[in-house]
Protein backbone atom coordinates (compact mmCIF):
# COMPACT_ATOMS: atom_id res chain seq x y z
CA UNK A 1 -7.43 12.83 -6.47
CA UNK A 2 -6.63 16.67 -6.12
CA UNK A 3 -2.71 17.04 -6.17
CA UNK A 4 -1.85 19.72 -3.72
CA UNK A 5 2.13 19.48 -4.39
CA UNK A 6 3.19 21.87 -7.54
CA UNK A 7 6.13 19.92 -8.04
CA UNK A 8 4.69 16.52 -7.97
CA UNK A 9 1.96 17.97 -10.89
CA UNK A 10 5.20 19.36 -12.94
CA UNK A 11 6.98 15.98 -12.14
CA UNK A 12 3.52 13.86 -13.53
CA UNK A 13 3.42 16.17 -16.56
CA UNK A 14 7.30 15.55 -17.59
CA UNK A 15 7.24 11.89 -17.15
CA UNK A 16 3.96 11.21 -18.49
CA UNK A 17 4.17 13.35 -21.75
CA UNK A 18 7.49 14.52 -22.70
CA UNK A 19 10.53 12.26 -20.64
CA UNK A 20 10.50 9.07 -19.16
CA UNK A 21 14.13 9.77 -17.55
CA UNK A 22 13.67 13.42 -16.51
CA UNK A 23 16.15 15.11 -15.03
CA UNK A 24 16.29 18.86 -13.43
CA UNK A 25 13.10 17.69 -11.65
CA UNK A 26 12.55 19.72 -8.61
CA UNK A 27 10.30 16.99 -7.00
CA UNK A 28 13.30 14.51 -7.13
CA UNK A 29 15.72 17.02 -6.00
CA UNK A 30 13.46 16.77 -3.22
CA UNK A 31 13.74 12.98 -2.49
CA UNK A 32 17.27 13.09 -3.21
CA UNK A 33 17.64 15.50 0.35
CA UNK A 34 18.31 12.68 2.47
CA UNK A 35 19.09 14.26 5.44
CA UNK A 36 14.95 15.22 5.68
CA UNK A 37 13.53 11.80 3.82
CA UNK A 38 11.36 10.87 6.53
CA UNK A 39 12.70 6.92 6.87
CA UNK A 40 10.76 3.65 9.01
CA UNK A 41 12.95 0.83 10.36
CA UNK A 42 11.85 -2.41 9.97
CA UNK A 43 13.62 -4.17 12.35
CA UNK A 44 14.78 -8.52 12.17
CA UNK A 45 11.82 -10.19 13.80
CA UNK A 46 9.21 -7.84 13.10
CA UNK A 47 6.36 -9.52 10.75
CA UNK A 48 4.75 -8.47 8.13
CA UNK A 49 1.15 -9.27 6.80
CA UNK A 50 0.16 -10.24 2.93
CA UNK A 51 -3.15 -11.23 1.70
CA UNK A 52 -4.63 -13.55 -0.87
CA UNK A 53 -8.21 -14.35 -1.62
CA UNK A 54 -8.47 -18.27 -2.23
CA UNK A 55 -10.15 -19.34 -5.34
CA UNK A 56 -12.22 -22.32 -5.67
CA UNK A 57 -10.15 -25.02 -6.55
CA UNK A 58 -7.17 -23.30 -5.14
CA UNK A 59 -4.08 -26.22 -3.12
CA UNK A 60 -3.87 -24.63 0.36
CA UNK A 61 -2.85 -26.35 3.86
CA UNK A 62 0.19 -28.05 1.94
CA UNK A 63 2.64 -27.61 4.36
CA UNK A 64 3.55 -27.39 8.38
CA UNK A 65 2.26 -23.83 10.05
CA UNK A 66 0.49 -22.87 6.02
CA UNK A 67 -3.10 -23.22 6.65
CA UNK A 68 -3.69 -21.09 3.91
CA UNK A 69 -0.95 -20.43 0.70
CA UNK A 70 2.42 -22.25 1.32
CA UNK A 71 5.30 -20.45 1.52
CA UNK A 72 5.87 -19.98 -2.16
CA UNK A 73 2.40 -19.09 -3.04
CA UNK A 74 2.34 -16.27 0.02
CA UNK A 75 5.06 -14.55 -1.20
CA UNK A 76 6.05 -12.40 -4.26
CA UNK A 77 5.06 -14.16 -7.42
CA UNK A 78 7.46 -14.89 -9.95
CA UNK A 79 8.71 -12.49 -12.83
CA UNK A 80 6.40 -14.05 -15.53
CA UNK A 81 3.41 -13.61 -12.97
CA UNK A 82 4.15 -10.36 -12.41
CA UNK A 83 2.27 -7.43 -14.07
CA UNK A 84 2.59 -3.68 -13.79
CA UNK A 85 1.24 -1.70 -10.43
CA UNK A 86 1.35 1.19 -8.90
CA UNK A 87 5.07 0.66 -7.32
CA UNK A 88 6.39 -1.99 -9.91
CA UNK A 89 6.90 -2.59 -13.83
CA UNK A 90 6.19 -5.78 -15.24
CA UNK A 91 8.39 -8.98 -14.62
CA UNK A 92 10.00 -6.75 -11.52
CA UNK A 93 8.24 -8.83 -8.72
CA UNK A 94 8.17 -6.64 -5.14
CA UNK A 95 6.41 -7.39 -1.78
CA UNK A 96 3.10 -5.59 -0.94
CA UNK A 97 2.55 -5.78 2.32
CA UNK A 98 1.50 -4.43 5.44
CA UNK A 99 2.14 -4.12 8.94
CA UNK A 100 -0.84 -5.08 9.74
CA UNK A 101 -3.34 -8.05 9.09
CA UNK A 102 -6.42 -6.30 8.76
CA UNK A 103 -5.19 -4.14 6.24
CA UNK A 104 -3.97 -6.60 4.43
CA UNK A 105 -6.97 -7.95 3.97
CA UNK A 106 -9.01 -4.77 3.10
CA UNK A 107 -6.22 -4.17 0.46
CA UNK A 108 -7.70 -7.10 -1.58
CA UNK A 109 -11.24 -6.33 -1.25
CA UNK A 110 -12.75 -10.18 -0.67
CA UNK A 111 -16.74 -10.43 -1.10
CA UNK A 112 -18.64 -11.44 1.51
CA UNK A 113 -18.43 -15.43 2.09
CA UNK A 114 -14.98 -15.25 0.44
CA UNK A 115 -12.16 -17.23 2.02
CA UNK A 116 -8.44 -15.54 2.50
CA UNK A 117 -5.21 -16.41 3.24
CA UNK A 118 -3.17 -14.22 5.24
CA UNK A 119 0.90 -14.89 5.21
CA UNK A 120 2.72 -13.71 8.33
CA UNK A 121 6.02 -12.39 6.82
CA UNK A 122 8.95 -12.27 9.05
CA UNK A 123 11.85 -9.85 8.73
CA UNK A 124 15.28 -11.55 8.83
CA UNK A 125 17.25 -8.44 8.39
CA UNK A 126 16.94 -4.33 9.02
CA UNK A 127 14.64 -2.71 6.33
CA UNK A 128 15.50 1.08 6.00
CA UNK A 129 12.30 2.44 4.13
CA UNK A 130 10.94 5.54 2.78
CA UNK A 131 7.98 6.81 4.13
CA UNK A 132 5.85 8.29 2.37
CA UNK A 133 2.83 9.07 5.45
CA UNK A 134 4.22 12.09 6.96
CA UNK A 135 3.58 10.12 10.05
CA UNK A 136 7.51 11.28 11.78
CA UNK A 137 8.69 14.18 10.10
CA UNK A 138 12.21 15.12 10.09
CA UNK A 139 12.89 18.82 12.11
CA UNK A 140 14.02 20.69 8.71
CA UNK A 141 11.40 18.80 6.31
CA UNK A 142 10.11 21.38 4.51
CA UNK A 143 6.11 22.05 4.09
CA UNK A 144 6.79 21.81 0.50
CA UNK A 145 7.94 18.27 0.58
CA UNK A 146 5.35 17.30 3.39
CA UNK A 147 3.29 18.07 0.81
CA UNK A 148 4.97 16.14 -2.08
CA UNK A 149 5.17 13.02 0.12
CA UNK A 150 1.63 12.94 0.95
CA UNK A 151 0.50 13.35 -2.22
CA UNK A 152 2.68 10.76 -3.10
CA UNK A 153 1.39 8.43 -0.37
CA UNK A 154 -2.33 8.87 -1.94
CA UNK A 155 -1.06 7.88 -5.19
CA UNK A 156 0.46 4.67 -3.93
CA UNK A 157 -2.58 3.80 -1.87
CA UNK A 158 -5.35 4.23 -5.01
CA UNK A 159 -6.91 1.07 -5.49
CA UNK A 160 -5.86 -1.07 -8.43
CA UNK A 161 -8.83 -1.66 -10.75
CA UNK A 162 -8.89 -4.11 -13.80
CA UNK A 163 -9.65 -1.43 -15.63
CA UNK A 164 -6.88 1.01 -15.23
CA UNK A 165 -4.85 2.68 -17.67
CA UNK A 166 -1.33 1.13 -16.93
CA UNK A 167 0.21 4.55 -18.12
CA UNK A 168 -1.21 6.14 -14.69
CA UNK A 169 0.85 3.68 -12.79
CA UNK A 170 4.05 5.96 -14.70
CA UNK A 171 4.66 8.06 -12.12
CA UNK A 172 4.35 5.90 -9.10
CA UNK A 173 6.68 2.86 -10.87
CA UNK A 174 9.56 5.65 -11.76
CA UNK A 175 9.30 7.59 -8.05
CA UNK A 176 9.80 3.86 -6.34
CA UNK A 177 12.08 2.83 -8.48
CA UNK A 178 14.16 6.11 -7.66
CA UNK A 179 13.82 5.58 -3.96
CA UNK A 180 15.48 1.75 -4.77
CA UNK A 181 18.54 3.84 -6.35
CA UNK A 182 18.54 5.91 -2.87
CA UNK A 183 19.65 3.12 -1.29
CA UNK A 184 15.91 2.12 0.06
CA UNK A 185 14.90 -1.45 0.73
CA UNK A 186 11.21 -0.57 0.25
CA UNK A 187 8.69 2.30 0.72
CA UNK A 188 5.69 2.66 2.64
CA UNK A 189 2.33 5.01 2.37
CA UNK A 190 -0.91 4.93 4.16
CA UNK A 191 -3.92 2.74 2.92
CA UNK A 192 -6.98 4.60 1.30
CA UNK A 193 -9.24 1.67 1.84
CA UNK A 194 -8.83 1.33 6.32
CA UNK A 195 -10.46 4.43 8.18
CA UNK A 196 -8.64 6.06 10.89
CA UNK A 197 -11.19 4.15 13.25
CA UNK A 198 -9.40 4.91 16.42
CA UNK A 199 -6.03 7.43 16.68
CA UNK A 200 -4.74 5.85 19.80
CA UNK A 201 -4.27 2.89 18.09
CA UNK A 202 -1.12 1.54 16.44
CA UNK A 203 -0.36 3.15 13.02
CA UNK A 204 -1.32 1.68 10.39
CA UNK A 205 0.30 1.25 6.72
CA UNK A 206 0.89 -0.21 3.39
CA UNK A 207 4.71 -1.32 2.51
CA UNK A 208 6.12 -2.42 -0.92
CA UNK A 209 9.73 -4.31 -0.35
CA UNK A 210 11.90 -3.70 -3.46
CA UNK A 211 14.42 -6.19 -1.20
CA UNK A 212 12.06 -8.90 -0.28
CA UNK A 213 15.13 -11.36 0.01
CA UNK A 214 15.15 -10.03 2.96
CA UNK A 215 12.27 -11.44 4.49
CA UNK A 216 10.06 -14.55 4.56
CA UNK A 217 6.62 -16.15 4.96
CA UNK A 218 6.54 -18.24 8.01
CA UNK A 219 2.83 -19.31 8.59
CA UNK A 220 -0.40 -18.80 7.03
CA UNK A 221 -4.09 -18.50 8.34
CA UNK A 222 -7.21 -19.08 6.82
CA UNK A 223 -9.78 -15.84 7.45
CA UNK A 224 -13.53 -15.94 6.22
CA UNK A 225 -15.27 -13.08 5.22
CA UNK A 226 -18.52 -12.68 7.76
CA UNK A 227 -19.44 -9.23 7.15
CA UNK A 228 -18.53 -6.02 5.15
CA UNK A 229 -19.19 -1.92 5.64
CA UNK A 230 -19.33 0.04 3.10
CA UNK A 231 -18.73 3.97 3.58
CA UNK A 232 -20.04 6.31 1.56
CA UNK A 233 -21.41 9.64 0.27
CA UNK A 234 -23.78 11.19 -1.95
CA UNK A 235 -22.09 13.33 -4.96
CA UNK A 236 -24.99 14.32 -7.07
CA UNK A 237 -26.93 17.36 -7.07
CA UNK A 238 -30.10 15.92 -6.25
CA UNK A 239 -31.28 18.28 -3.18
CA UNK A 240 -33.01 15.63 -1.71
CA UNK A 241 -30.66 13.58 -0.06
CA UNK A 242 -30.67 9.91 0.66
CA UNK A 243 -31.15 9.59 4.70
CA UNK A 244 -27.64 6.90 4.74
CA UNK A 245 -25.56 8.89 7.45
CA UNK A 246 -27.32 7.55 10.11
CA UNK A 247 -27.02 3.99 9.36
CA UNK A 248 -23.46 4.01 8.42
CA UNK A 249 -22.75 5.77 11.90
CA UNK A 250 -24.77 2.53 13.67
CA UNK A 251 -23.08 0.44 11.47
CA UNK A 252 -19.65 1.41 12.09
CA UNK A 253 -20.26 2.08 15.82
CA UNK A 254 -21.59 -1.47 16.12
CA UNK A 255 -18.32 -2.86 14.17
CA UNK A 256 -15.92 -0.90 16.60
CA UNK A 257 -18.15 -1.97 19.72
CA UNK A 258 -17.91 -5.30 18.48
């Protein structure tokens, strides 16, 4: 991804090469300005969404209102399961979630035929989180930290690969963990894998809970996988292009008609 934000490149290059505590760091000075931190309320009641892809083999429908994962298995999983991503380090277990079912399952990226469970999370207190989406500015936010925070957003929303150098996750894990010392219960930043289909509908994100106490699973449901789309785009320099527009637009108008 192309990194608009100056600071967040100068931030990347400190932690990632010369200082994993950096201080002096313009980019942080940044977050630190609470008074134009762009903040989401989750309020007690609201739910939450988290997604699992069910294995063969796998004990679902174990308990009342859990079709899918019981309550402990749709939640966070615990510090020995727990591996290093984009918003935690290893053995520090946070929600990722969403506030909204579909995205949580496009987050996991089931095949076709696959079976999911989807856990409906229920606040039980306030959630103050940081929010990275520029989706409600504050009046005297600053282009320069719109900027940061998007950036920041797209680096919390690139898919997790099993291939991925774990030092890339280095800038994300110390940024989150920073917002937790802010007094933050969590974070939130747009998904890279769910289109903007439709603008008039509700908005749309990706949430990681640092204070997941806060919360809990109260049902699951069982989803199949029935059909997939795929978007896409040529990046070669072959000047004879593949004719694929077309179908993708029938595709994806027949998926939103449906």
């Amino acid at each position: 991804m192309e990194i608009k934000s100056k600071y967040l490149r100068e931030f990347i290059k400190e932690i990632t090469y010369k200082n994993r505590n950096p201080k002096d760091i313009k980019a942080l000075s940044l977050l630190e300005d609470i008074s134009t931190n762009p903040e989401r309320i989750i309020c007690p009641g609201e739910k939450l969404f988290r997604c699992r892809i069910i294995k063969k083999g796998a004990s679902i429908n174990q308990k009342e209102n859990f079709y899918g994962f019981d309550d402990k298995d749709s939640f966070v999983p615990p510090p020995e399961n727990t591996h290093d991503l984009r918003a935690n380090y290893r053995y520090i277990p946070y929600l990722y979630c969403t506030n909204d079912p579909y995205i949580a399952l496009v987050e996991v990226r089931p095949r076709l035929g696959a079976n999911v469970s989807i856990a409906t999370i229920e606040a039980k207190e306030k959630l103050t989180l940081l929010d990275f989406t520029n989706g409600k500015k504050p009046p005297k936010m600053t282009d320069a930290k719109a900027n940061l925070f998007s950036d920041l957003s797209s680096m919390f929303s690139k898919p997790v690969t099993d291939d991925d150098d774990i030092t890339d996750y280095i800038p994300t894990q110390f940024i989150a963990e920073y917002a937790k010392r802010l007094g933050y219960d969590g974070i939130v930043f747009r998904s890279s894998l769910v289109p903007d289909i439709n603008e008039n509908q509700m908005e749309r994100f990706n949430i990681v809970v640092f204070n997941y106490q806060k919360c809990e699973p109260i049902k699951s449901n069982v989803i199949e996988i029935t059909n997939q789309f795929y978007d896409c785009h040529q990046i070669d320099e072959d000047s004879k292009r593949i004719n694929i527009k077309s179908f993708l637009e029938e595709e994806l108008s027949r998926i939103i008609g449906g």
